[in-house]
N, C-alpha and C. Protein backbone atom coordinates (compact mmCIF):
# COMPACT_ATOMS: atom_id res chain seq x y z
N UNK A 1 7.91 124.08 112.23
CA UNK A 1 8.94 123.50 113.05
C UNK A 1 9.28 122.08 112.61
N UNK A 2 8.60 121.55 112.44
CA UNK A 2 8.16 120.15 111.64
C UNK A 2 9.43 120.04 110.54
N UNK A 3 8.82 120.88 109.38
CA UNK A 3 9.82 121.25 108.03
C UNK A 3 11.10 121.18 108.87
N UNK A 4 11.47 122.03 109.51
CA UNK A 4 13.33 122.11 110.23
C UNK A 4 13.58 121.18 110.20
N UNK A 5 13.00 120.66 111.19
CA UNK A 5 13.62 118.98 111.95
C UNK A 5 13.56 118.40 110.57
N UNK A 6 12.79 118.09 110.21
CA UNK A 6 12.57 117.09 108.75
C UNK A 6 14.23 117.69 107.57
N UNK A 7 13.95 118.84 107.49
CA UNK A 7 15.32 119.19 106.65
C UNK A 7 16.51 119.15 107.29
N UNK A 8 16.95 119.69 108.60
CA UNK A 8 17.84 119.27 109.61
C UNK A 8 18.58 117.74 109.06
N UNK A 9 17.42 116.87 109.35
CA UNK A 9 17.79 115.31 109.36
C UNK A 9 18.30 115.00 108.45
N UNK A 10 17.18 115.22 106.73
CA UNK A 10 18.06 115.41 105.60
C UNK A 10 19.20 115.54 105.26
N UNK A 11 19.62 117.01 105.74
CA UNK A 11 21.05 117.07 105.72
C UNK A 11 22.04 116.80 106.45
N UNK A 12 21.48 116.32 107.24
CA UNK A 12 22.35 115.64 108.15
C UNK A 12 23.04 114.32 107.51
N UNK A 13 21.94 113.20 106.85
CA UNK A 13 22.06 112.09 106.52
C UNK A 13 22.64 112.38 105.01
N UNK A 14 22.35 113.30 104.52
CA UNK A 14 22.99 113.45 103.51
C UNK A 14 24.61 113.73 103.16
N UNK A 15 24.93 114.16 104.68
CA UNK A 15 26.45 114.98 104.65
C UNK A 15 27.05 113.57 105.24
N UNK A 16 26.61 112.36 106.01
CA UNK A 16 26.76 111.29 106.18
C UNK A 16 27.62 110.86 104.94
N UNK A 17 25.94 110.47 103.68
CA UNK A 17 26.61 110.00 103.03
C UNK A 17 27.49 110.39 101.92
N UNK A 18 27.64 111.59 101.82
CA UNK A 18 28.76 112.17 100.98
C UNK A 18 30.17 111.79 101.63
N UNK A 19 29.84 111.88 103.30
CA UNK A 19 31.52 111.73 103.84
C UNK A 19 31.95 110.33 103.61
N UNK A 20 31.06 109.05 103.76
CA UNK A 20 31.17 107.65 103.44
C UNK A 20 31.90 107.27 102.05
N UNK A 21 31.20 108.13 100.93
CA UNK A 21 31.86 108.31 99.64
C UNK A 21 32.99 108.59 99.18
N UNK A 22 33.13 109.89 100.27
CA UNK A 22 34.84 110.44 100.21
C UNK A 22 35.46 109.13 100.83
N UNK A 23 35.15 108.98 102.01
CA UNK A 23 35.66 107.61 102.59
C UNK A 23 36.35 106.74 101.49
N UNK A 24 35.50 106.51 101.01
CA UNK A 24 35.64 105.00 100.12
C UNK A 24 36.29 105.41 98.98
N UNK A 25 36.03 106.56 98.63
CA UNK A 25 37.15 107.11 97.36
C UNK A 25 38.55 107.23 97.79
N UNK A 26 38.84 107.32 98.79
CA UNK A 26 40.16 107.53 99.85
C UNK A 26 41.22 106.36 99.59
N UNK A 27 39.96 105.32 99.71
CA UNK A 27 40.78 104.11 100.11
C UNK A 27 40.64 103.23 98.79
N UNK A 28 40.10 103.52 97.82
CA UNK A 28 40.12 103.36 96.30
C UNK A 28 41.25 104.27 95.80
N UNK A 29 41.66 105.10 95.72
CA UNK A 29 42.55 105.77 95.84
C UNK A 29 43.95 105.34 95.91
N UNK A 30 43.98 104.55 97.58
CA UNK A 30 45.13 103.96 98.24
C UNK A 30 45.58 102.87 97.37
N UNK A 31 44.55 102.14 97.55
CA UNK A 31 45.06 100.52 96.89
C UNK A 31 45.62 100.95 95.37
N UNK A 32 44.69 101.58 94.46
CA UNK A 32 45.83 102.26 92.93
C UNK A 32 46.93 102.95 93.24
N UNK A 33 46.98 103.41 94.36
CA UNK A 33 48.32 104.12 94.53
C UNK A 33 49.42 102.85 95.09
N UNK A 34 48.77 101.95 95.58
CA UNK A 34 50.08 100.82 96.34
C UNK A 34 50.14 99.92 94.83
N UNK A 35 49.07 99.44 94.12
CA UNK A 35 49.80 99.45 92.33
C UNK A 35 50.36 99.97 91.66
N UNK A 36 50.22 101.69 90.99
CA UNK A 36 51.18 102.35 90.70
C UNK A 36 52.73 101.76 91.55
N UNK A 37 52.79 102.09 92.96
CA UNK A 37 53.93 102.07 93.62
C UNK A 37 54.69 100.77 92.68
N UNK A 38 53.80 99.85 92.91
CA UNK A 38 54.42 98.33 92.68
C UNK A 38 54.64 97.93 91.36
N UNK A 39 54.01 98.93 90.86
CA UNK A 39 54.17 99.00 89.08
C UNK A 39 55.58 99.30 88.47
N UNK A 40 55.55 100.81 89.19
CA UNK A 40 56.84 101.25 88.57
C UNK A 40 58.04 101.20 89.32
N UNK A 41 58.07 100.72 90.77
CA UNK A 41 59.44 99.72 90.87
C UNK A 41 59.18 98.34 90.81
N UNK A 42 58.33 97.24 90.24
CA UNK A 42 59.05 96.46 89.97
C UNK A 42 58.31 95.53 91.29
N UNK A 43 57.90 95.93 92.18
CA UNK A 43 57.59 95.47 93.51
C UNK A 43 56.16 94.31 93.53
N UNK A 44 56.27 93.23 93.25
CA UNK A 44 55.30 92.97 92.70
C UNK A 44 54.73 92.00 94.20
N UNK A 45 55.02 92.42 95.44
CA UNK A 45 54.30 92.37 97.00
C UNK A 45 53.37 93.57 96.95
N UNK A 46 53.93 94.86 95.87
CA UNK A 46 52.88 95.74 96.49
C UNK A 46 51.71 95.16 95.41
N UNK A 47 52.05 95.46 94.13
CA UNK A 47 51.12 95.12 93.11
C UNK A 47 50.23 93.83 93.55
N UNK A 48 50.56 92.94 93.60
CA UNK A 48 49.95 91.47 94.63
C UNK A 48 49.09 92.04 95.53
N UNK A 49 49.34 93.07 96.52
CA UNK A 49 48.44 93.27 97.16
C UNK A 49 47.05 93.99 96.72
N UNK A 50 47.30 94.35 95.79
CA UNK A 50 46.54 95.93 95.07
C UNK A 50 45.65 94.79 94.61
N UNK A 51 45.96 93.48 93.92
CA UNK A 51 44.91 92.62 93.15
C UNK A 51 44.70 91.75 94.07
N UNK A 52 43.10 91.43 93.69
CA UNK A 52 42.46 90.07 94.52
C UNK A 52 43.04 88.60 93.62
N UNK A 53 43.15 87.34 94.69
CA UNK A 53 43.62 86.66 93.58
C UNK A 53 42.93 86.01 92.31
N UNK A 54 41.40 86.46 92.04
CA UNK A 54 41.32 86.18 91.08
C UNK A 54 41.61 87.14 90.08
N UNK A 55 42.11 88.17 90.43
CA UNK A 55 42.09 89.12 89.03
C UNK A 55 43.04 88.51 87.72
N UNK A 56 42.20 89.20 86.81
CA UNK A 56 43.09 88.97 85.23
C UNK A 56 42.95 90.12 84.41
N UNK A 57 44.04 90.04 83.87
CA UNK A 57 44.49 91.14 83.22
C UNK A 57 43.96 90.90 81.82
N UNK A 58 43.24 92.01 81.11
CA UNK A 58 42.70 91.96 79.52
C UNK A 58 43.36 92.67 79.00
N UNK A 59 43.73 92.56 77.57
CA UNK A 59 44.09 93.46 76.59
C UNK A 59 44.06 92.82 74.77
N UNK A 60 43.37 93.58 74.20
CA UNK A 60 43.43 93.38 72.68
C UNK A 60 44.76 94.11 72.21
N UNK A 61 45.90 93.30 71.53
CA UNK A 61 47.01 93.62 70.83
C UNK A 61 47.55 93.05 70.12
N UNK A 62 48.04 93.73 68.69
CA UNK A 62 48.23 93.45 67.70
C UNK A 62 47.19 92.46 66.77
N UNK A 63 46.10 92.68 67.05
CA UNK A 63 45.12 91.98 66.87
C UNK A 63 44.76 90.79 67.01
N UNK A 64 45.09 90.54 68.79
CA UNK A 64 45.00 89.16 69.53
C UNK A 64 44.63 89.77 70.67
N UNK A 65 43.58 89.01 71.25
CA UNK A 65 43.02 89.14 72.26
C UNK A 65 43.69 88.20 73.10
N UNK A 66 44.51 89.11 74.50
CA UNK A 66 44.78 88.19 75.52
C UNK A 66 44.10 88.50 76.82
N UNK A 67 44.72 87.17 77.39
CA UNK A 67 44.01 87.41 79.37
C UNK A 67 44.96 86.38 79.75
N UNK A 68 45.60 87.25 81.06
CA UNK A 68 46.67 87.26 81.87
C UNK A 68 46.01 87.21 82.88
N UNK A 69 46.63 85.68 84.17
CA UNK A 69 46.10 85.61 85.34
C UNK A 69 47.01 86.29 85.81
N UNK A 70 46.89 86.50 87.31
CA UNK A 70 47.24 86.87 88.29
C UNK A 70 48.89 86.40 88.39
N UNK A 71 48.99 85.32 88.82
CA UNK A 71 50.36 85.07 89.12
C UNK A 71 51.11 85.41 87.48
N UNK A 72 50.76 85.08 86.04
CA UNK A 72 51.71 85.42 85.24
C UNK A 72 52.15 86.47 84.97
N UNK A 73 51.14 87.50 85.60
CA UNK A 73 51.34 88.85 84.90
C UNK A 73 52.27 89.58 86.40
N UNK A 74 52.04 88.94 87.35
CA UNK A 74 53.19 89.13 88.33
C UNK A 74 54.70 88.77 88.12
N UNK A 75 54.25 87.86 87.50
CA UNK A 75 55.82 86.93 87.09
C UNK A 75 56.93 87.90 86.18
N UNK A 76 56.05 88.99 85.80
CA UNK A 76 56.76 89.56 84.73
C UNK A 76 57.17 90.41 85.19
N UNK A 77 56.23 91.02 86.40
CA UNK A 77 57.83 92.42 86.61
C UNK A 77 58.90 92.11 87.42
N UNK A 78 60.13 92.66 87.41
CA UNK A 78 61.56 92.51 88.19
C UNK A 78 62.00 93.91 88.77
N UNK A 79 62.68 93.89 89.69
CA UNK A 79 62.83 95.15 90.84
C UNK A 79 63.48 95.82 89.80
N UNK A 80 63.14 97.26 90.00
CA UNK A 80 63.95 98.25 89.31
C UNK A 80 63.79 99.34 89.71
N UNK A 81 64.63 100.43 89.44
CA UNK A 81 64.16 102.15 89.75
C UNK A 81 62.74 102.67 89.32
N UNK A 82 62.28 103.28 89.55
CA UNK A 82 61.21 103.72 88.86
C UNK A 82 62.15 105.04 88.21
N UNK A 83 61.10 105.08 86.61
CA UNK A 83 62.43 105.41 85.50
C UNK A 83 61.78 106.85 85.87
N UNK A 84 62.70 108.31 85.62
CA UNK A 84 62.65 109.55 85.31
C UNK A 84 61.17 109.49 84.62
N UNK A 85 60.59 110.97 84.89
CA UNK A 85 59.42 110.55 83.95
C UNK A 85 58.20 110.04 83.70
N UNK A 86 58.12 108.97 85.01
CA UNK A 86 56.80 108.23 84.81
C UNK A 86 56.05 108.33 85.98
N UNK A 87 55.03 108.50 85.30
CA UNK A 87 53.59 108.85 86.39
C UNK A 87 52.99 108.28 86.64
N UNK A 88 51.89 107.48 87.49
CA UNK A 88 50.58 107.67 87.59
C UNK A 88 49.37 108.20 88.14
N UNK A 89 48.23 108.39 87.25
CA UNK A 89 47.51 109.14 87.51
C UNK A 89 46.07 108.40 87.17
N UNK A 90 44.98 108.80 88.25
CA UNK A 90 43.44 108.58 88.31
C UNK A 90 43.26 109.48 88.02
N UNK A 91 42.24 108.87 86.65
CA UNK A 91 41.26 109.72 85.77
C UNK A 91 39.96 109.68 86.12
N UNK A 92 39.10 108.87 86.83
CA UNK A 92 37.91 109.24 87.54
C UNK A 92 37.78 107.62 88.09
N UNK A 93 36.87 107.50 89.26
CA UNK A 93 36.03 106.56 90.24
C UNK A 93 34.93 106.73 90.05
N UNK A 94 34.13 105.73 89.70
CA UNK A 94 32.37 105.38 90.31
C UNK A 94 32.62 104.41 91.16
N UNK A 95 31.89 104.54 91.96
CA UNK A 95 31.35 103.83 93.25
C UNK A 95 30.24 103.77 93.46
N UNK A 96 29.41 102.16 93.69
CA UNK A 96 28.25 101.62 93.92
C UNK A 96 28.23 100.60 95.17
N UNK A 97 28.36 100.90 96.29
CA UNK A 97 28.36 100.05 97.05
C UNK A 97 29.83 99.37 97.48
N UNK A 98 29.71 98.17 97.41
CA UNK A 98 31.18 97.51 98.03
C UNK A 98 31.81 97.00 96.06
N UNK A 99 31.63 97.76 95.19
CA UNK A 99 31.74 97.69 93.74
C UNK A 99 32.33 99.13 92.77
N UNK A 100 33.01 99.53 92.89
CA UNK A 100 33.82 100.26 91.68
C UNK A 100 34.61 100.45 90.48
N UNK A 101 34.76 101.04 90.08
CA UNK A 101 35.35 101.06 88.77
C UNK A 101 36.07 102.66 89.01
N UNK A 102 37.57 102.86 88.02
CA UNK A 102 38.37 103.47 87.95
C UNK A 102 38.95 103.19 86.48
N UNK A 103 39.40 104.39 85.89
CA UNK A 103 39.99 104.88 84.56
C UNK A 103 41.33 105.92 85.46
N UNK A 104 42.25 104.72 84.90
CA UNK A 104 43.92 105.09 85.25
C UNK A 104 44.85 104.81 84.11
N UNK A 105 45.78 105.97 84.13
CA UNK A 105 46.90 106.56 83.45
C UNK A 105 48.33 105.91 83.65
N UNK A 106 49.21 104.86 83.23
CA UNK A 106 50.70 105.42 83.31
C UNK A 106 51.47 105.95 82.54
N UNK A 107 51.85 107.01 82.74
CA UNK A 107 52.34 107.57 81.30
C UNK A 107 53.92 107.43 81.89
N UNK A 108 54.77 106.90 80.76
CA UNK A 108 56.74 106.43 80.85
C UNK A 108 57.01 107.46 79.78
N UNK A 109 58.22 107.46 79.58
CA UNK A 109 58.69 108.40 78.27
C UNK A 109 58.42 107.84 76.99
N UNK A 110 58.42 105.91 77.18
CA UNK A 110 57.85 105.49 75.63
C UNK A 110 56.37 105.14 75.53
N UNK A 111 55.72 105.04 76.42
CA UNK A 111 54.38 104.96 76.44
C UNK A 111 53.40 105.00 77.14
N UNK A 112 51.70 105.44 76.88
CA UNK A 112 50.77 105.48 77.66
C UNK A 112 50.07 104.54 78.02
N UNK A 113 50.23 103.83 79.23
CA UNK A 113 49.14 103.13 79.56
C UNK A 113 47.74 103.53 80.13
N UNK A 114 46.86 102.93 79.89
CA UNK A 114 45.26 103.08 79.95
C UNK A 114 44.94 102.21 80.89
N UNK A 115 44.51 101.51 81.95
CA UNK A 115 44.20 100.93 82.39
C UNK A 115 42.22 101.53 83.14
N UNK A 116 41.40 100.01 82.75
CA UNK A 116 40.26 100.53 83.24
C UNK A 116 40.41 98.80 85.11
N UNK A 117 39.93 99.41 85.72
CA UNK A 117 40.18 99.01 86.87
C UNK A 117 38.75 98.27 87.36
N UNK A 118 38.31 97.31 87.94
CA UNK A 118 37.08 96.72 88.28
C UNK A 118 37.51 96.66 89.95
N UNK A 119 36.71 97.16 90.91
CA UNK A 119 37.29 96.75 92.44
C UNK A 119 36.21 96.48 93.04
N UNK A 120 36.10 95.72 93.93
CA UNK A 120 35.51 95.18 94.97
C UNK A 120 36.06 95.49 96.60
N UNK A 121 35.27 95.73 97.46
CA UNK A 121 35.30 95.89 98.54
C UNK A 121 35.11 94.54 99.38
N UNK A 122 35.93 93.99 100.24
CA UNK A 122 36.62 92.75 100.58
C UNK A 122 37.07 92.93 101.88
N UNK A 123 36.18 92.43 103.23
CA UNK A 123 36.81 92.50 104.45
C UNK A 123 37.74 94.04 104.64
N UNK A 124 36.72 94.91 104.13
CA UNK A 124 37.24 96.76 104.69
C UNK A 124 38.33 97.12 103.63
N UNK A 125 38.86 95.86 102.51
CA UNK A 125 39.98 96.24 101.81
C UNK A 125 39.19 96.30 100.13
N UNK A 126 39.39 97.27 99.52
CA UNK A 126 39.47 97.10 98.31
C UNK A 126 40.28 96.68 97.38
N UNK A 127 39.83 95.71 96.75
CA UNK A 127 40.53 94.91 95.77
C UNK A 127 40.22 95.42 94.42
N UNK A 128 41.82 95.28 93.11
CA UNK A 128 41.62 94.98 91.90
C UNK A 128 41.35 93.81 91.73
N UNK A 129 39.70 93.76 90.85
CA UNK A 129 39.35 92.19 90.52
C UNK A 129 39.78 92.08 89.33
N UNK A 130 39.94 92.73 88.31
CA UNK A 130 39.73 93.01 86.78
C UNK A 130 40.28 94.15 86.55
N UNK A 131 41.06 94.23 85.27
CA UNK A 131 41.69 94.93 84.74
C UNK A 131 41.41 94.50 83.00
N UNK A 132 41.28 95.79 82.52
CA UNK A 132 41.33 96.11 81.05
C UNK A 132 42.63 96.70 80.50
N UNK A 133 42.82 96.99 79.50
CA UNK A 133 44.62 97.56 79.80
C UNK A 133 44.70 97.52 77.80
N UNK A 134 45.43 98.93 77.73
CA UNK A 134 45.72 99.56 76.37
C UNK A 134 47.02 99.85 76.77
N UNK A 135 48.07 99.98 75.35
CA UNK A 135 49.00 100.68 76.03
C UNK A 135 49.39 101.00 74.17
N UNK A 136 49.55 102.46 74.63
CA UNK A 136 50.16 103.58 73.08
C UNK A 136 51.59 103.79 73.23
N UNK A 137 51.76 104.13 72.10
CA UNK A 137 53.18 104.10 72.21
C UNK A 137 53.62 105.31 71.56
N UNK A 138 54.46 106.28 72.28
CA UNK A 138 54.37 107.76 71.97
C UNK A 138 55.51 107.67 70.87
């Protein structure tokens, strides 16, 4: 009887924390989706929100390594349609606590972006702290 209760509890606490996970993948989820949004029109209140303000943007190109703060790399987008064509898409989440990481997709008709994502959990909100960022050109 012992064993029950003892496995009972187990799974109990276990289905806990699987649902906490989904939880938090939910809302990891959200915030890349209110970037995407802000990405591909142009909206750079949503994108702003999606990043904490220290985030910076990395990328090695043309064989120069840059890093883009926060406000410059905002500075650069301007309102527009989001063009025919372009997607984004999450390629997987780990989650460790109030700490994740994400591998995300935008794919346009002229090119693929790669983006690897660093987030933090922040007063119930998840934040982009860090960003890595490739972009191919089809």
């Amino acid at each position: 009887m012992q064993k029950m209760i003892l496995l009972g509890a187990l799974l109990s606490l276990t289905s806990m924390q699987v649902f906490a996970q989904n939880a938090e993948k939910t809302a990891i989820e959200t915030t890349i989706q209110l970037y995407f949004d802000g990405w591909m029109s142009g909206d750079t209140t949503k994108v702003g929100k999606a990043m904490h303000s220290s985030c910076k943007l990395k990328l090695y190109r043309d064989g120069k390594f840059t890093e883009i703060n926060r406000t410059d790399y905002l500075s650069r987008f301007k309102p527009r349609t989001k063009d025919a064509g372009t997607e984004g898409r999450i390629k997987m989440i780990d989650i460790t606590g109030n700490i994740a990481s994400a591998k995300c997709e935008i794919d346009t008709p002229k090119n693929l972006f790669t983006d690897y994502f660093n987030l933090i959990k922040i007063d119930n909100f998840w934040y982009i702290v860090d960003k890595v960022s490739v972009r191919v050109d089809k």
